[in-house]
Protein backbone atom coordinates (compact mmCIF):
# COMPACT_ATOMS: atom_id res chain seq x y z
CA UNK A 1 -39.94 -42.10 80.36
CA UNK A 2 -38.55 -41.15 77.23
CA UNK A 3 -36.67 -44.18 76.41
CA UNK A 4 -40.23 -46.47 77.17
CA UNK A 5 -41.76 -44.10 74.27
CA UNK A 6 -38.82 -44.74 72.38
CA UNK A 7 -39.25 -48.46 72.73
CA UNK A 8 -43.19 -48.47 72.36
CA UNK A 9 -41.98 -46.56 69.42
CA UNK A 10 -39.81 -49.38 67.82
CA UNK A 11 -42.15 -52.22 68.84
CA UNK A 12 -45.22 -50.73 67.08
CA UNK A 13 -42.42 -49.93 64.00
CA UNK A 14 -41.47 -53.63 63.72
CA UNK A 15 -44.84 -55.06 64.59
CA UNK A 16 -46.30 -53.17 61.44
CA UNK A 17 -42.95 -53.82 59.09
CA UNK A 18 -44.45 -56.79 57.54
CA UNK A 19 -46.30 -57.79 54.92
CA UNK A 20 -48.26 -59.92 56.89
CA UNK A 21 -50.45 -57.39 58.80
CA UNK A 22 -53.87 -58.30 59.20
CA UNK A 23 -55.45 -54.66 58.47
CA UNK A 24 -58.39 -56.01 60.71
CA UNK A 25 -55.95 -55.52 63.55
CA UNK A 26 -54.43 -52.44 62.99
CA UNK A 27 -56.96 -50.09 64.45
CA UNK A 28 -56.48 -52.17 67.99
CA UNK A 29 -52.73 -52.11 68.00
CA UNK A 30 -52.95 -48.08 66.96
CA UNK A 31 -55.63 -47.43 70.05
CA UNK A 32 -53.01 -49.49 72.51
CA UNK A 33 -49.96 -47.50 71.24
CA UNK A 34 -51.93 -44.32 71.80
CA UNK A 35 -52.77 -45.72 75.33
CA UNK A 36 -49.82 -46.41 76.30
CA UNK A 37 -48.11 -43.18 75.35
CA UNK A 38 -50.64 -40.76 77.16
CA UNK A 39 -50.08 -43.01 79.99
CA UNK A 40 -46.35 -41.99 80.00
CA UNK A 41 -47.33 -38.35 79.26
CA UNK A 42 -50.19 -37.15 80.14
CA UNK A 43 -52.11 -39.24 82.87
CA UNK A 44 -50.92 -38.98 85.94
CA UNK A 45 -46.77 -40.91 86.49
CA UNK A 46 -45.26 -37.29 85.33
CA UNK A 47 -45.99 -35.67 88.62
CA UNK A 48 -44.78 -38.25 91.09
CA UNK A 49 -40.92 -37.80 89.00
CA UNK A 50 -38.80 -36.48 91.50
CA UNK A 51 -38.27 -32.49 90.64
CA UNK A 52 -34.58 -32.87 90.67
CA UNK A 53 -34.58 -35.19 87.96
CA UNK A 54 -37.74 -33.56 86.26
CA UNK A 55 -35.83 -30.57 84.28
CA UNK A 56 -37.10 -27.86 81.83
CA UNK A 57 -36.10 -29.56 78.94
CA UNK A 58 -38.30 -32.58 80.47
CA UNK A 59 -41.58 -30.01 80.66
CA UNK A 60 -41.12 -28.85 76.85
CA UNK A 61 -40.86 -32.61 75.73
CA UNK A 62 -43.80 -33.16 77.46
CA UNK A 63 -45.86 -30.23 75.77
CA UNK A 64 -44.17 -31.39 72.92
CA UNK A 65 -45.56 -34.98 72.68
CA UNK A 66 -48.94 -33.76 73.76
CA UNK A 67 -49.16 -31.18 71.24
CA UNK A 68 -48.12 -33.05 68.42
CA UNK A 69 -50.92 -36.35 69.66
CA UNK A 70 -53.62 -33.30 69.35
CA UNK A 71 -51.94 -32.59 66.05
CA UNK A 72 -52.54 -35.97 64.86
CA UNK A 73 -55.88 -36.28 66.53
CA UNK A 74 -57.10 -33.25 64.47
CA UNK A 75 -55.54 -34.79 61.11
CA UNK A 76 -57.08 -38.31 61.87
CA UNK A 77 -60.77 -36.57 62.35
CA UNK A 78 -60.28 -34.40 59.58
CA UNK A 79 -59.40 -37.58 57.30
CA UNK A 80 -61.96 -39.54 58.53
CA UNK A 81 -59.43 -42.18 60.40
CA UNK A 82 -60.25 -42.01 63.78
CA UNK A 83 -62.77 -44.69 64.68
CA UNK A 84 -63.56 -42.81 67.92
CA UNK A 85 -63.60 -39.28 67.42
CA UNK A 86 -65.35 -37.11 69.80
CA UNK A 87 -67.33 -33.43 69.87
CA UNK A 88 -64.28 -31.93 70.50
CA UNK A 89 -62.07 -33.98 67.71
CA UNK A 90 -64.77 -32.40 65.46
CA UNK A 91 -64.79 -29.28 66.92
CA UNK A 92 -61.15 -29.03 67.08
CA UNK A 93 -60.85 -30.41 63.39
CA UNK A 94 -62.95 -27.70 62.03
CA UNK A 95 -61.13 -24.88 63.31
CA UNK A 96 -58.07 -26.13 62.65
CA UNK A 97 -59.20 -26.36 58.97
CA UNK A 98 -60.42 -22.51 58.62
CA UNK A 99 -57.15 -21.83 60.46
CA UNK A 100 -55.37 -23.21 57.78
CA UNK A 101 -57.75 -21.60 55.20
CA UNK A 102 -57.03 -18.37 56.55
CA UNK A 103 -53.64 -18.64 56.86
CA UNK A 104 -53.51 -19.62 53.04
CA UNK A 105 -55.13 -16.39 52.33
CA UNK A 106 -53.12 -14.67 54.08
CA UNK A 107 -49.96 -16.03 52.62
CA UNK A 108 -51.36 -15.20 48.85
CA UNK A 109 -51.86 -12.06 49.59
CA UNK A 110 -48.40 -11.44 51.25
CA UNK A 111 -47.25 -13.47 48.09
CA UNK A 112 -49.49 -10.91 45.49
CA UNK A 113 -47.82 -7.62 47.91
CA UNK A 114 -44.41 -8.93 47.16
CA UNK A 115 -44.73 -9.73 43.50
CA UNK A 116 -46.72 -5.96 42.90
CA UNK A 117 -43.38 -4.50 44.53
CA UNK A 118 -41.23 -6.54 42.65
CA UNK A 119 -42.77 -5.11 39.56
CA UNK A 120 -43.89 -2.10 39.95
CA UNK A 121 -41.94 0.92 39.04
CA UNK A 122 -43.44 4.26 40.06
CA UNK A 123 -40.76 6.28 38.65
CA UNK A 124 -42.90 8.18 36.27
CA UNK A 125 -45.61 9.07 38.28
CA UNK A 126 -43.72 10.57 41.18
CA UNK A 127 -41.48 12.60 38.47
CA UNK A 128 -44.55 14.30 36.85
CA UNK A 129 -46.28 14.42 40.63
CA UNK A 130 -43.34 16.25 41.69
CA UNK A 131 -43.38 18.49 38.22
CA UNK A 132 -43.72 22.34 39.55
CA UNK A 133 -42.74 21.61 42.74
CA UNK A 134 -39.88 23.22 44.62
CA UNK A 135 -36.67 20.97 45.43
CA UNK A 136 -34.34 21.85 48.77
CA UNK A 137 -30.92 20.28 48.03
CA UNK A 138 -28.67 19.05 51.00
CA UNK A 139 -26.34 17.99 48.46
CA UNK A 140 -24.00 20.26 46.05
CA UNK A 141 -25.81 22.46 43.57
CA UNK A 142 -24.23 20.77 40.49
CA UNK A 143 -24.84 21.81 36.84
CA UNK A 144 -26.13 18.11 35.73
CA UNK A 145 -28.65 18.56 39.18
CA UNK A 146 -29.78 21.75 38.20
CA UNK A 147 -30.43 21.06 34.69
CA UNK A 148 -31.96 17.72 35.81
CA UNK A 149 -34.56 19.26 38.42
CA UNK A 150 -35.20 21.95 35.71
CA UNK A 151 -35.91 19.13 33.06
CA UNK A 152 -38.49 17.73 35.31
CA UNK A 153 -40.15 20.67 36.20
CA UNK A 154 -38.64 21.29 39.63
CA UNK A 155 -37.23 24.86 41.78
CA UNK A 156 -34.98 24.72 43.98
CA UNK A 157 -35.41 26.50 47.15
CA UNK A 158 -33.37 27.87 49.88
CA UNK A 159 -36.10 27.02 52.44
CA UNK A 160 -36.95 23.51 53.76
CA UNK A 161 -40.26 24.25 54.82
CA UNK A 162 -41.49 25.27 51.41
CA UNK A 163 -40.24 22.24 49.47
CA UNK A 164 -41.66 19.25 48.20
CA UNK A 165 -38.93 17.42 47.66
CA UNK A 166 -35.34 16.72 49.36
CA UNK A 167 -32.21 15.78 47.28
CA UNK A 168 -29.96 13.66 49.29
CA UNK A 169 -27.19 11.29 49.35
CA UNK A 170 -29.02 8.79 50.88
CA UNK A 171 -32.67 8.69 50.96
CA UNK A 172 -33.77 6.95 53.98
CA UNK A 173 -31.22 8.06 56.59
CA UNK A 174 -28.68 11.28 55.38
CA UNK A 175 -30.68 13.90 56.55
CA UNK A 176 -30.45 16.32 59.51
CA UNK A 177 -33.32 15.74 61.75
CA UNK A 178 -35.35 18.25 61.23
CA UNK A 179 -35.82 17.38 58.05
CA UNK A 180 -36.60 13.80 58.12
CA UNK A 181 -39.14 15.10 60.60
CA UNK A 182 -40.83 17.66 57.71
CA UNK A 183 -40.29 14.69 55.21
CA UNK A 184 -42.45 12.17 57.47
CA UNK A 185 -44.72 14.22 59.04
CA UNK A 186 -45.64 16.59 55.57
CA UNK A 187 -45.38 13.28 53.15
CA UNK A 188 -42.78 14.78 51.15
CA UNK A 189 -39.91 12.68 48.89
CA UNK A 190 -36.57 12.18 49.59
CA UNK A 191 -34.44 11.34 46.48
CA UNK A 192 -30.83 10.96 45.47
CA UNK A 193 -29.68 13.36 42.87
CA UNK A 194 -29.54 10.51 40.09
CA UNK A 195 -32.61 9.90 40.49
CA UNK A 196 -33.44 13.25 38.30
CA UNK A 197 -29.86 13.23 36.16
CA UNK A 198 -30.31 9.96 35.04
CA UNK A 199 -33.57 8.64 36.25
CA UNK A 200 -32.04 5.87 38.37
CA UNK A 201 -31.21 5.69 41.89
CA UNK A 202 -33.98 5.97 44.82
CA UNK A 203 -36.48 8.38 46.26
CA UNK A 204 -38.61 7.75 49.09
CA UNK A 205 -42.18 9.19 49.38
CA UNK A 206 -43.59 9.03 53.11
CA UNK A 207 -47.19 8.86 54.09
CA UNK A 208 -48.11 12.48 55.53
CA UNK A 209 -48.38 11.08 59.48
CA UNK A 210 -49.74 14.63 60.47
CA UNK A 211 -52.61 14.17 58.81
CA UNK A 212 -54.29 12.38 61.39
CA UNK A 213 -54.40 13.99 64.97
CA UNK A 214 -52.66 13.33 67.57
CA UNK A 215 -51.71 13.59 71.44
CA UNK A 216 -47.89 13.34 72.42
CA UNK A 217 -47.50 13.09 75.84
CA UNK A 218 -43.47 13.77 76.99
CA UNK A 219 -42.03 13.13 80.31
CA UNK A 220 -40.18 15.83 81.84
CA UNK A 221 -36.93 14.05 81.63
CA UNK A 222 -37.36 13.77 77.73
CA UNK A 223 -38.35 16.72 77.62
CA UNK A 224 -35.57 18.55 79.36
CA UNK A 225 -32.51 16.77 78.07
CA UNK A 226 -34.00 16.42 74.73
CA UNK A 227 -34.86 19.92 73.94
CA UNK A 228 -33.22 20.40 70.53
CA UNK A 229 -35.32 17.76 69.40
CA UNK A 230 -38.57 18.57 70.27
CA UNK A 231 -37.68 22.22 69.01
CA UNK A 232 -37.41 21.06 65.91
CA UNK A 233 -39.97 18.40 66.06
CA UNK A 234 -42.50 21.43 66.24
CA UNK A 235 -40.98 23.54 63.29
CA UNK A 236 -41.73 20.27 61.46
CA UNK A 237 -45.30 20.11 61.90
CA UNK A 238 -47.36 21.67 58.93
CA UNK A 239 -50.19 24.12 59.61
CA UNK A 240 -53.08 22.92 60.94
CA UNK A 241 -51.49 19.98 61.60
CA UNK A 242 -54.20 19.52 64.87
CA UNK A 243 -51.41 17.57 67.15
CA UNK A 244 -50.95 18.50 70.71
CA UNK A 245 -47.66 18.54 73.06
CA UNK A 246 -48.00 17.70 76.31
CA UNK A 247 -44.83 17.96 78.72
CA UNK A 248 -45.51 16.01 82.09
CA UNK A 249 -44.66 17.34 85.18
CA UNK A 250 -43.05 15.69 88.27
CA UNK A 251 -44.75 12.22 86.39
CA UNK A 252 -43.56 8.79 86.72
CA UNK A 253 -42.98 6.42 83.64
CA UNK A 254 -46.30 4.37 84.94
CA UNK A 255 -48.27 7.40 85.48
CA UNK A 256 -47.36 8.10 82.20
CA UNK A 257 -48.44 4.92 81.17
CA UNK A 258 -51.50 4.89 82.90
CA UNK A 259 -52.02 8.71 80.83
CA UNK A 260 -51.79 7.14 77.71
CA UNK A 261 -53.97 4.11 77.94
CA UNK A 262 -57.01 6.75 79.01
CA UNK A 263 -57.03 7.84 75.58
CA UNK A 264 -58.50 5.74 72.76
CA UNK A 265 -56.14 3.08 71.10
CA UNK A 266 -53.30 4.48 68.94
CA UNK A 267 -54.12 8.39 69.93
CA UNK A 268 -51.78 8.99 72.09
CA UNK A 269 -47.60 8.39 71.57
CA UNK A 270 -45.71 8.34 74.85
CA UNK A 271 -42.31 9.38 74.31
CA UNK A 272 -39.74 8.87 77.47
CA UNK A 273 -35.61 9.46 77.78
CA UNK A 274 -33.41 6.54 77.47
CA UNK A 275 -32.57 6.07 81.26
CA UNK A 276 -36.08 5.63 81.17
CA UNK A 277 -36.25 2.85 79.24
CA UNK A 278 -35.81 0.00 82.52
CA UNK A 279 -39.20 1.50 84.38
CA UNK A 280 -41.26 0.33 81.09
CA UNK A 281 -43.26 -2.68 81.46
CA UNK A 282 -41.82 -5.69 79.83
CA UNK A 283 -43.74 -5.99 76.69
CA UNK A 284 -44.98 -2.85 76.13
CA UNK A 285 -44.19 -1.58 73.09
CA UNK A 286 -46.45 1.67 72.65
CA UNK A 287 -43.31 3.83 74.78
CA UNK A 288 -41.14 5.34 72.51
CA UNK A 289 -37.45 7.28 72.58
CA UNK A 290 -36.88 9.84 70.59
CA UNK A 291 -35.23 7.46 68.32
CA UNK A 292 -38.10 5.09 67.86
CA UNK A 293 -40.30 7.82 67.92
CA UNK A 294 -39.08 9.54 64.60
CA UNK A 295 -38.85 6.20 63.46
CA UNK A 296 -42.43 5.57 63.79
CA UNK A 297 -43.33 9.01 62.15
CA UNK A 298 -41.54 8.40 59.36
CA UNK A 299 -43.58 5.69 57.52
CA UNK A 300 -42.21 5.52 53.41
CA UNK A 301 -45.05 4.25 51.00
CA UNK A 302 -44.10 1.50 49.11
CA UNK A 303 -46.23 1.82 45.99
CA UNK A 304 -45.22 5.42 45.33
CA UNK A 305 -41.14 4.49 46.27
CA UNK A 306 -38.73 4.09 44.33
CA UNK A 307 -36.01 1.72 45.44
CA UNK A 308 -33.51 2.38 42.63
CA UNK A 309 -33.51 -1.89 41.68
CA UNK A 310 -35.30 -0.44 38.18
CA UNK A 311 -35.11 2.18 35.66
């Protein structure tokens, strides 16, 4: 089947290689080609192919070829080439056009996103933000930190839960647990201590996630064997954060499931163990671990970052 496109192909090729076509006769020998190859694709000799010779790979050429005739069919109408277009040419041609539209202004705007992070540098306005706040350091007190923090206005503090700020190695990823909880669920920064010494380096400000409310319902196995976690997880949680627990008992993973889905769209996170993880439905993605779960709690704001690329 192929190889009688392929030679359709090469005879319409040749046929039109000349400088002697008669353009009168070009719009017949185009409608034949076209016939020809929906004859050997679409209408009707694919399904008496034997299956054992019929493969996969067969089926996808198939959708292929058909897709990329509608393709051309669309492109035709929309240029105003096909002598016989149809209701559904047009129809098909003009949402293929505000397809494209949209997609265009979707791809400046991505563009616009990229080129305000490339350029922006909030490095100022988080340092005088953070001016008379109180700094926690999981990093050596050193003189050139202390006088840096103190040059910008900062404390340091002994206690996590009353700073504003976190001074670490690495910003992102080189913090206990708790405290990448407190960062991403309070919107606090975390920054490296050059980032106040010498104003380089990186801090990270997180959207405050507690500030919306929410419902976090935990199977009993996650619950059990993940105890330290969820410990922490509520020391985290600021006051009057408004977000309720909820440990299920003797509960399946699709019970669970079925939980979650009564409340309204992105209310509820369902958080499971990691031998859990096979009784999820394939393709759904709103069942965390307690991995993805902090992940998804811990959402950094671009605009007020710093990345440490500029001074």
């Amino acid at each position: 089947m192929l190889a009688d496109a392929a030679d359709t192909s090469l005879a319409l090729t040749r046929s039109l290689d000349t400088e002697f076509v008669d353009p009168a006769n070009l719009a017949g020998e185009l409608k034949q080609y076209l016939q020809e190859i929906r004859s050997l694709f679409v209408e009707g000799t694919v399904e008496q192919v034997d299956s054992e010779f019929f493969t996969d790979g067969h089926e996808k050429e198939m959708a292929f070829q058909v897709k990329k005739q509608q393709s051309k069919r669309i492109q035709a109408t929309f240029e105003k080439s096909l002598p016989e277009a149809s209701v559904e040419d047009q129809q098909n041609a003009k949402d293929a056009e505000a397809k494209f539209v949209n997609n265009q202004l979707k791809r400046r705007a991505q563009a616009s996103r990229v080129q305000k992070l490339a350029t922006h540098n909030p490095r100022d306005a988080l340092l005088a933000d953070l001016s008379g706040r109180k700094a926690f350091l999981a990093v050596s007190a050193t003189m050139d930190l202390t006088a840096g923090l103190a040059n910008h206005g900062l404390q340091v503090t002994t206690q996590a839960s009353e700073a504003h700020v976190f001074v670490c190695d690495k910003p992102g990823e080189g913090l206990p647990c708790l405290l990448q909880m407190m960062a991403g669920l309070r919107g606090l920064v975390e920054a490296s201590p050059v980032f106040f010494t010498s104003r380089t380096g990186c801090a990270l400000k997180f959207h405050r996630t507690a500030k919306v409310r929410k419902v976090i319902l935990v199977s009993r196995i996650c619950a059990e064997k993940n105890n330290a976690f969820w410990t922490d997880f509520r020391k985290a949680l600021p006051p009057g954060h408004g977000w309720k627990i909820h440990k299920m008992q003797a509960c399946t993973v699709q019970q669970l499931q079925t939980k979650q889905r009564s409340y309204p769209k992105y209310k509820a996170f369902a958080v499971i163990h990691e031998d859990e993880r096979n009784a999820v439905s394939e393709g759904d993605n709103n069942m965390h671990t307690t991995e993805s779960f902090l992940h998804r709690i811990r959402r950094a704001d671009a605009l007020a970052s710093c990345s440490g690329l500029f001074k």
